[in-house]
PDB file of N, CA and C in Angstrom:
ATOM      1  N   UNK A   1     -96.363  28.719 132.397  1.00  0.00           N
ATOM      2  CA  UNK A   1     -95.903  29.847 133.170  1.00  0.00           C
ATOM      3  C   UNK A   1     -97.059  30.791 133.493  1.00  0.00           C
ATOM      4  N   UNK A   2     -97.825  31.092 132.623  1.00  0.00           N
ATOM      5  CA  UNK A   2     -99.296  31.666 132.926  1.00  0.00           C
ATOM      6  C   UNK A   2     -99.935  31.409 134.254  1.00  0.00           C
ATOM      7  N   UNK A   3    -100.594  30.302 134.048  1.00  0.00           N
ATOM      8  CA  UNK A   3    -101.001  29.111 134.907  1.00  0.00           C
ATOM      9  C   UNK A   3    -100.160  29.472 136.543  1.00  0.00           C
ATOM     10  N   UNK A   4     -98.846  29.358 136.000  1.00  0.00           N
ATOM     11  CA  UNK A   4     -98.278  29.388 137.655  1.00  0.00           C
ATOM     12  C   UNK A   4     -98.504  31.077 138.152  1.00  0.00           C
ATOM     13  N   UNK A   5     -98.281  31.999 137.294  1.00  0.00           N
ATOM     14  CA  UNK A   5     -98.367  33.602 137.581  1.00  0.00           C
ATOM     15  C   UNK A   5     -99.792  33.922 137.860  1.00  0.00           C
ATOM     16  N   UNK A   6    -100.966  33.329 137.738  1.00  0.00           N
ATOM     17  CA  UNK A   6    -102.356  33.610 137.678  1.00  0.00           C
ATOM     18  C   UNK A   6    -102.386  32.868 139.594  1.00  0.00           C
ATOM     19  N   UNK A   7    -101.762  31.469 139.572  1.00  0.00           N
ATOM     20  CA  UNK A   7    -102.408  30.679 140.717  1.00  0.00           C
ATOM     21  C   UNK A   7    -101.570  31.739 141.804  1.00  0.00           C
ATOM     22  N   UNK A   8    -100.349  32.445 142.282  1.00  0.00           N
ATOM     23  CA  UNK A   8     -99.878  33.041 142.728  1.00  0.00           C
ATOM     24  C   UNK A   8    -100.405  34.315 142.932  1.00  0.00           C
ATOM     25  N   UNK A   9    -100.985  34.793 142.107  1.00  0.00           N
ATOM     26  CA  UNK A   9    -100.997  36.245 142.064  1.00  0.00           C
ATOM     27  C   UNK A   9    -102.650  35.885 143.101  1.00  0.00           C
ATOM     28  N   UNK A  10    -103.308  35.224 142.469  1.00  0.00           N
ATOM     29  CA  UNK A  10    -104.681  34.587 143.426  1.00  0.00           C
ATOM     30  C   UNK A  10    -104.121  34.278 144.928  1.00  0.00           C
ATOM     31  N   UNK A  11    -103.157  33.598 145.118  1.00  0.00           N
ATOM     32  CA  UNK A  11    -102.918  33.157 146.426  1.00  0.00           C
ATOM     33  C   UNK A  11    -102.124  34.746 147.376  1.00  0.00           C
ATOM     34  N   UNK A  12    -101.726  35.300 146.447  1.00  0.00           N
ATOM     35  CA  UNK A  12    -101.010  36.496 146.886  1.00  0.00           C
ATOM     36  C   UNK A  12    -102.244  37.713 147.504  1.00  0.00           C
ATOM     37  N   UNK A  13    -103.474  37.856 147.060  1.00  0.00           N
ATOM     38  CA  UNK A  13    -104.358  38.596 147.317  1.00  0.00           C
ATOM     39  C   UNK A  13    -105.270  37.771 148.180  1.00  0.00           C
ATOM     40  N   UNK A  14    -105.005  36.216 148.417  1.00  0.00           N
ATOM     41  CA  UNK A  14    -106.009  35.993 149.369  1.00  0.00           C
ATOM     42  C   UNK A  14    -105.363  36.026 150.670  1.00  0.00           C
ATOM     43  N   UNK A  15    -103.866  35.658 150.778  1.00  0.00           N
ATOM     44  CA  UNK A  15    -103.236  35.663 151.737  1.00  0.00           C
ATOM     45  C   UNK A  15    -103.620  37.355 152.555  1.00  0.00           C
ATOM     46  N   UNK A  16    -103.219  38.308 151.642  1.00  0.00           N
ATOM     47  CA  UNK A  16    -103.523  39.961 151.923  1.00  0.00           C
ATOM     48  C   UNK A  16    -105.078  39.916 152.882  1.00  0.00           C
ATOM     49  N   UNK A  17    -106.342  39.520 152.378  1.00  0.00           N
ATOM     50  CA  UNK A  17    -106.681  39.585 152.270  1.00  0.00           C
ATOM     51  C   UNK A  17    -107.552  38.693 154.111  1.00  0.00           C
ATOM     52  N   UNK A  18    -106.919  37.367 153.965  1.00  0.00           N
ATOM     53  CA  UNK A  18    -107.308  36.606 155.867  1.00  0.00           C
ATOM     54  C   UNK A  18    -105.899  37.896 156.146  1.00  0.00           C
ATOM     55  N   UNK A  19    -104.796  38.238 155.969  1.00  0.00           N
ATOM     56  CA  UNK A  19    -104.345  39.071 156.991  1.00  0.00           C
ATOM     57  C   UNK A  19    -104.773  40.379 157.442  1.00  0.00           C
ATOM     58  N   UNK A  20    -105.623  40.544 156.846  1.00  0.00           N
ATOM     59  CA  UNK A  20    -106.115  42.078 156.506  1.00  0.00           C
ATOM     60  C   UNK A  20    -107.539  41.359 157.861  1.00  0.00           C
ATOM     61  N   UNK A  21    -108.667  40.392 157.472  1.00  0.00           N
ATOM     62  CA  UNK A  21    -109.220  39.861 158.470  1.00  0.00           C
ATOM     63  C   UNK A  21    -108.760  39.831 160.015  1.00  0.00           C
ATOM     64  N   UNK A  22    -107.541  39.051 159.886  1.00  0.00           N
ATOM     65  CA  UNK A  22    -107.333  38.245 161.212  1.00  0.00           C
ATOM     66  C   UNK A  22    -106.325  39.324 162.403  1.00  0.00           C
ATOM     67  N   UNK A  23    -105.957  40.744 161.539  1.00  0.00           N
ATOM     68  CA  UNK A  23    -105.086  41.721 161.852  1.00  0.00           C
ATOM     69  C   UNK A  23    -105.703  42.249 163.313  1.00  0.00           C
ATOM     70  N   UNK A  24    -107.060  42.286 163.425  1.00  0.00           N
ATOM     71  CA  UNK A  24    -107.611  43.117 164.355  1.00  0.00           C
ATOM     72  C   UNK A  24    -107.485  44.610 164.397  1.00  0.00           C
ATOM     73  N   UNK A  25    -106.448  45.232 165.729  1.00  0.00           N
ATOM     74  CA  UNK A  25    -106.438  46.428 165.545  1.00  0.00           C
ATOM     75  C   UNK A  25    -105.179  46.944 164.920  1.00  0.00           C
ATOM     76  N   UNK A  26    -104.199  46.310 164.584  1.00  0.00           N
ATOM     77  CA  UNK A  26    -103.373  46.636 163.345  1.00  0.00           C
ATOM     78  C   UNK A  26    -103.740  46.663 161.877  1.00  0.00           C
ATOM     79  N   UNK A  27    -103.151  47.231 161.212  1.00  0.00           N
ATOM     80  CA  UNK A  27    -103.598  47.735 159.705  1.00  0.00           C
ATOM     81  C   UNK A  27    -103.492  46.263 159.162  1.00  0.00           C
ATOM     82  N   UNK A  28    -102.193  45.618 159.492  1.00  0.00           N
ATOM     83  CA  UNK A  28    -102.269  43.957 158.229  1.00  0.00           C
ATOM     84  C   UNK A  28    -101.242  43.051 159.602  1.00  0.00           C
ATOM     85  N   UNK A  29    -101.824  42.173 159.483  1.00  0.00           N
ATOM     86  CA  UNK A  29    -100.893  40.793 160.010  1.00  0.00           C
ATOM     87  C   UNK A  29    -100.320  40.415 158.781  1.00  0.00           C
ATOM     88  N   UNK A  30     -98.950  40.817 158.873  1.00  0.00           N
ATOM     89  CA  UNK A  30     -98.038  40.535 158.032  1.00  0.00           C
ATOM     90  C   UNK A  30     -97.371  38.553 157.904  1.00  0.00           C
ATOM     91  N   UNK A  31     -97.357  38.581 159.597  1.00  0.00           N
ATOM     92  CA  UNK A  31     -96.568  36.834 159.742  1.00  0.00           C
ATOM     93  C   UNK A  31     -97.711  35.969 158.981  1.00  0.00           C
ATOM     94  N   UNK A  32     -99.369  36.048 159.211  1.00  0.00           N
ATOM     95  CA  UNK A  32    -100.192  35.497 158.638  1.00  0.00           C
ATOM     96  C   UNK A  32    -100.313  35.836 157.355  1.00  0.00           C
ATOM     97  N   UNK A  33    -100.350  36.673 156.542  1.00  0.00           N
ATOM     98  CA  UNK A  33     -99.986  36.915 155.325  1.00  0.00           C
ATOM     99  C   UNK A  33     -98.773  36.180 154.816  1.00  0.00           C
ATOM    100  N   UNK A  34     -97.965  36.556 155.153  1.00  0.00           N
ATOM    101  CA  UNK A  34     -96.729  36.132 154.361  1.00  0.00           C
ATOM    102  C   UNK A  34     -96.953  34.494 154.779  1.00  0.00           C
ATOM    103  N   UNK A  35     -96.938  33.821 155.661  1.00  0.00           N
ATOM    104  CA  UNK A  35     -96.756  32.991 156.004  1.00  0.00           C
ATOM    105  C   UNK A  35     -98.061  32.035 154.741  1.00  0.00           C
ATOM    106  N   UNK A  36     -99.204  32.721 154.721  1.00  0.00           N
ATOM    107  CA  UNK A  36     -99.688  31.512 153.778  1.00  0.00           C
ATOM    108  C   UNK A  36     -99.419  31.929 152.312  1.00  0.00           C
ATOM    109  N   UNK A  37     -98.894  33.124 151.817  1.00  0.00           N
ATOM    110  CA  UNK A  37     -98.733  33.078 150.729  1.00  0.00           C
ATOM    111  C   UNK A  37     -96.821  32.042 150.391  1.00  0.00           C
ATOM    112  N   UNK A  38     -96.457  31.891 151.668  1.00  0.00           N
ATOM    113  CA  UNK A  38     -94.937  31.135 151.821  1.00  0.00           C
ATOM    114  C   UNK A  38     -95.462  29.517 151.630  1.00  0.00           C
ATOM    115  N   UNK A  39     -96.666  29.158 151.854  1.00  0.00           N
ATOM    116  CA  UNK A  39     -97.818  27.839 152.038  1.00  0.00           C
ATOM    117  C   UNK A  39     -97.811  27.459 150.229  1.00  0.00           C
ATOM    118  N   UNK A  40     -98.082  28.768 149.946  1.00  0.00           N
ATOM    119  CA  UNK A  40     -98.882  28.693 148.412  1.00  0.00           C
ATOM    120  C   UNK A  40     -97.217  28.164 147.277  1.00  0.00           C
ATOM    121  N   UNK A  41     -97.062  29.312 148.002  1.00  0.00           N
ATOM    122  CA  UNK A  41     -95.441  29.481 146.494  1.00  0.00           C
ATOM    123  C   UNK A  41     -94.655  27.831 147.154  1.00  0.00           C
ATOM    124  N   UNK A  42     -94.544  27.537 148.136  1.00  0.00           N
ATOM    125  CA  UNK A  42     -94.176  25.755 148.325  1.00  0.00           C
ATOM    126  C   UNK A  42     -94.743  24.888 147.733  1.00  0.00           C
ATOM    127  N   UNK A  43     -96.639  24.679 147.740  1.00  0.00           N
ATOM    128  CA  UNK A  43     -97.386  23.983 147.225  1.00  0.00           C
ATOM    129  C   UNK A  43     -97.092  23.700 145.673  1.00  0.00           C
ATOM    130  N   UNK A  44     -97.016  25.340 145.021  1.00  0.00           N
ATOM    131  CA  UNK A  44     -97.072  25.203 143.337  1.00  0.00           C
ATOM    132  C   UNK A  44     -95.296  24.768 143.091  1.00  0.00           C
ATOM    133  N   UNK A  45     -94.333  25.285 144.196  1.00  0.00           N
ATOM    134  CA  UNK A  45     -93.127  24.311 143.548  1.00  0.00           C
ATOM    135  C   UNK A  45     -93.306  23.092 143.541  1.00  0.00           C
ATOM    136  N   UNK A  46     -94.053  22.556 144.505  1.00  0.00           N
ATOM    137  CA  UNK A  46     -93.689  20.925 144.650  1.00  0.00           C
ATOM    138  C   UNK A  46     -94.654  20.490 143.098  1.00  0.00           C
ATOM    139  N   UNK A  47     -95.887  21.118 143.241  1.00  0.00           N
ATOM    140  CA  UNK A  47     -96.410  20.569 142.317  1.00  0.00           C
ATOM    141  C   UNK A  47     -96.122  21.030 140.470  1.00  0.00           C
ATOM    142  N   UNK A  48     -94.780  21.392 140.964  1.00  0.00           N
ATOM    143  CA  UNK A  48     -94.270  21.866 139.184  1.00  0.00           C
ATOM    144  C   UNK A  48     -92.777  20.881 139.245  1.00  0.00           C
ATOM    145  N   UNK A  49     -92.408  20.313 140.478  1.00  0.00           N
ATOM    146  CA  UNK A  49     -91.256  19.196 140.627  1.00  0.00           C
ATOM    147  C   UNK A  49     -91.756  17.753 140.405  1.00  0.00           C
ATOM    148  N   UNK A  50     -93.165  17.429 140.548  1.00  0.00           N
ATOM    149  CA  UNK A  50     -94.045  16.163 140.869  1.00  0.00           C
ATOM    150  C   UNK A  50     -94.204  16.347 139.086  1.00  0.00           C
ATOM    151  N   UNK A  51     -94.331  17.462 138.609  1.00  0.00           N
ATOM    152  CA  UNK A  51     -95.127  17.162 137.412  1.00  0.00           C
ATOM    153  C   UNK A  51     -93.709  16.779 136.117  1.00  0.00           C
ATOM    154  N   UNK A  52     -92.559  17.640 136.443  1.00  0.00           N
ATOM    155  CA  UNK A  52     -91.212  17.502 135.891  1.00  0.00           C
ATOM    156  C   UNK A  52     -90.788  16.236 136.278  1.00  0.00           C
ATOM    157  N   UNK A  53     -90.673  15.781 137.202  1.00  0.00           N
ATOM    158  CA  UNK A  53     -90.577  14.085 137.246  1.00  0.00           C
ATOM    159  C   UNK A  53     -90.913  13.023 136.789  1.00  0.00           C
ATOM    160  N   UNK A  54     -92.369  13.361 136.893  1.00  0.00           N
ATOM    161  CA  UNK A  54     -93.139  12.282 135.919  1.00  0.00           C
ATOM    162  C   UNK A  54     -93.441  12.674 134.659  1.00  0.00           C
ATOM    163  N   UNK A  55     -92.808  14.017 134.040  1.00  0.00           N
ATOM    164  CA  UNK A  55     -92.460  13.959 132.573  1.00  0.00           C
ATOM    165  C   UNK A  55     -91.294  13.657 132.608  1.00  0.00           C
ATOM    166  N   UNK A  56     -89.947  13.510 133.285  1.00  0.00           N
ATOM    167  CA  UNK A  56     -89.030  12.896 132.670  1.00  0.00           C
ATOM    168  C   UNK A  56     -88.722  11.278 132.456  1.00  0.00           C
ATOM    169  N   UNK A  57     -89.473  10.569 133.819  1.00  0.00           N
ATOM    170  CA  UNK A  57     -89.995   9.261 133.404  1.00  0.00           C
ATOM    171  C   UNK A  57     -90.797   8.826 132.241  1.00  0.00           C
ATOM    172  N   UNK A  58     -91.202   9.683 131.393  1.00  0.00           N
ATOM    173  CA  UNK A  58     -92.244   9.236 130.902  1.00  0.00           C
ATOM    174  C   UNK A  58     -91.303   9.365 129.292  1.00  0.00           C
ATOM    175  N   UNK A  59     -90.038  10.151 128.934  1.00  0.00           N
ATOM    176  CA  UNK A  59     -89.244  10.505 128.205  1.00  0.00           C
ATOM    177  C   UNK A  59     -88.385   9.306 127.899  1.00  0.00           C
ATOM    178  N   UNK A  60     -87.630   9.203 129.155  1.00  0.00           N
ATOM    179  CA  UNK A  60     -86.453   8.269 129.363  1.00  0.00           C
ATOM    180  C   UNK A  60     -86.752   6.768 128.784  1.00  0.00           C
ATOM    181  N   UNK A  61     -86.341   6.282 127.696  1.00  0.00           N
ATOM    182  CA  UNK A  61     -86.019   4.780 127.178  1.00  0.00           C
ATOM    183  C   UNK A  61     -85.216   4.098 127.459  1.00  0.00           C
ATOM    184  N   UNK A  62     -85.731   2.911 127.530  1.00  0.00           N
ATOM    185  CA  UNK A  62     -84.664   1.663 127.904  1.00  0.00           C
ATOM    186  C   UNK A  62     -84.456   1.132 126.691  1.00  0.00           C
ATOM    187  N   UNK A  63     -83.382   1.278 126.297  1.00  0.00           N
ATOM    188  CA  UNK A  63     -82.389   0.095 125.093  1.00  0.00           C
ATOM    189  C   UNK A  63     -82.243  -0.700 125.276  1.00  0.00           C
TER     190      UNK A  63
END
């Protein structure tokens, strides 16, 4: 849970951070912000569903 709150909170300030770049003469591009931190929080679900899968295969016995 660490691990996932550290990689988020990183993806959360870089997203801020190209929107704050790519904003021009507005204060923040919000759709580009949100939109890759919406990139990030998809990426780390899939890769916390990929990893729960192949620990439950790895559990499950055949009798």
């Amino acid at each position: 849970m660490k691990r996932l709150a550290k990689s988020l909170t990183f993806f959360l300030m870089l997203s801020l951070v190209v929107g704050y770049l790519v904003s021009g003469s507005a204060f923040m591009d919000w759709a580009v912000a949100g939109g890759l931190f919406a990139v990030a929080v998809v990426g780390e679900g899939l890769r916390y569903w990929l990893r729960r899968t192949r620990a439950k295969k790895r559990d499950s016995s055949h009798v």
